[in-house]
Protein backbone atom coordinates (compact mmCIF):
# COMPACT_ATOMS: atom_id res chain seq x y z
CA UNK A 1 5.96 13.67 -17.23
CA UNK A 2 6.75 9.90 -16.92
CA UNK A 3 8.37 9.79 -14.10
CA UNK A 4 6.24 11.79 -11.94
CA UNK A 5 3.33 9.16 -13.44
CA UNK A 6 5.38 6.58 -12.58
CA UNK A 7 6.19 8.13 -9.04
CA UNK A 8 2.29 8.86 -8.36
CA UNK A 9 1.45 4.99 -9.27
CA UNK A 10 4.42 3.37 -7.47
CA UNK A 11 3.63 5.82 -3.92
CA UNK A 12 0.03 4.86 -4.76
CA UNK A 13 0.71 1.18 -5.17
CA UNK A 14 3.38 0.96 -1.98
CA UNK A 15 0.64 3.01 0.23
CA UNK A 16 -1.99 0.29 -0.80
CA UNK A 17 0.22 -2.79 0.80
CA UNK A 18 0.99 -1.25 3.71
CA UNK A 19 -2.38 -0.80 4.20
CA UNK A 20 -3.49 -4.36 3.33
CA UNK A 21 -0.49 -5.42 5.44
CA UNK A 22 -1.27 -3.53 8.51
CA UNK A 23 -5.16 -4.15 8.01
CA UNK A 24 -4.05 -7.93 8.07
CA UNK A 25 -1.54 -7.63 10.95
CA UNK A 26 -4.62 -6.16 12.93
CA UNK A 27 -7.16 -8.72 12.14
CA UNK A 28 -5.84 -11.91 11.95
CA UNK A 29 -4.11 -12.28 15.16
CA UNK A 30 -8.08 -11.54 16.59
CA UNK A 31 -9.80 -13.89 14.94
């Protein structure tokens, strides 16, 4: 039960900076 918690929130977390990351590599370079 833990793990898979833990597995959900880590996924969740990791999807969240590549998305800040790539959001970031796409709008700084145009401004």
């Amino acid at each position: 039960m833990m793990n898979e918690l833990f597995g959900e929130f880590l996924g969740t977390l990791i999807l969240i900076l590549l998305g800040n990351g790539v959001v970031a590599g796409v709008v700084l370079p145009k401004t």
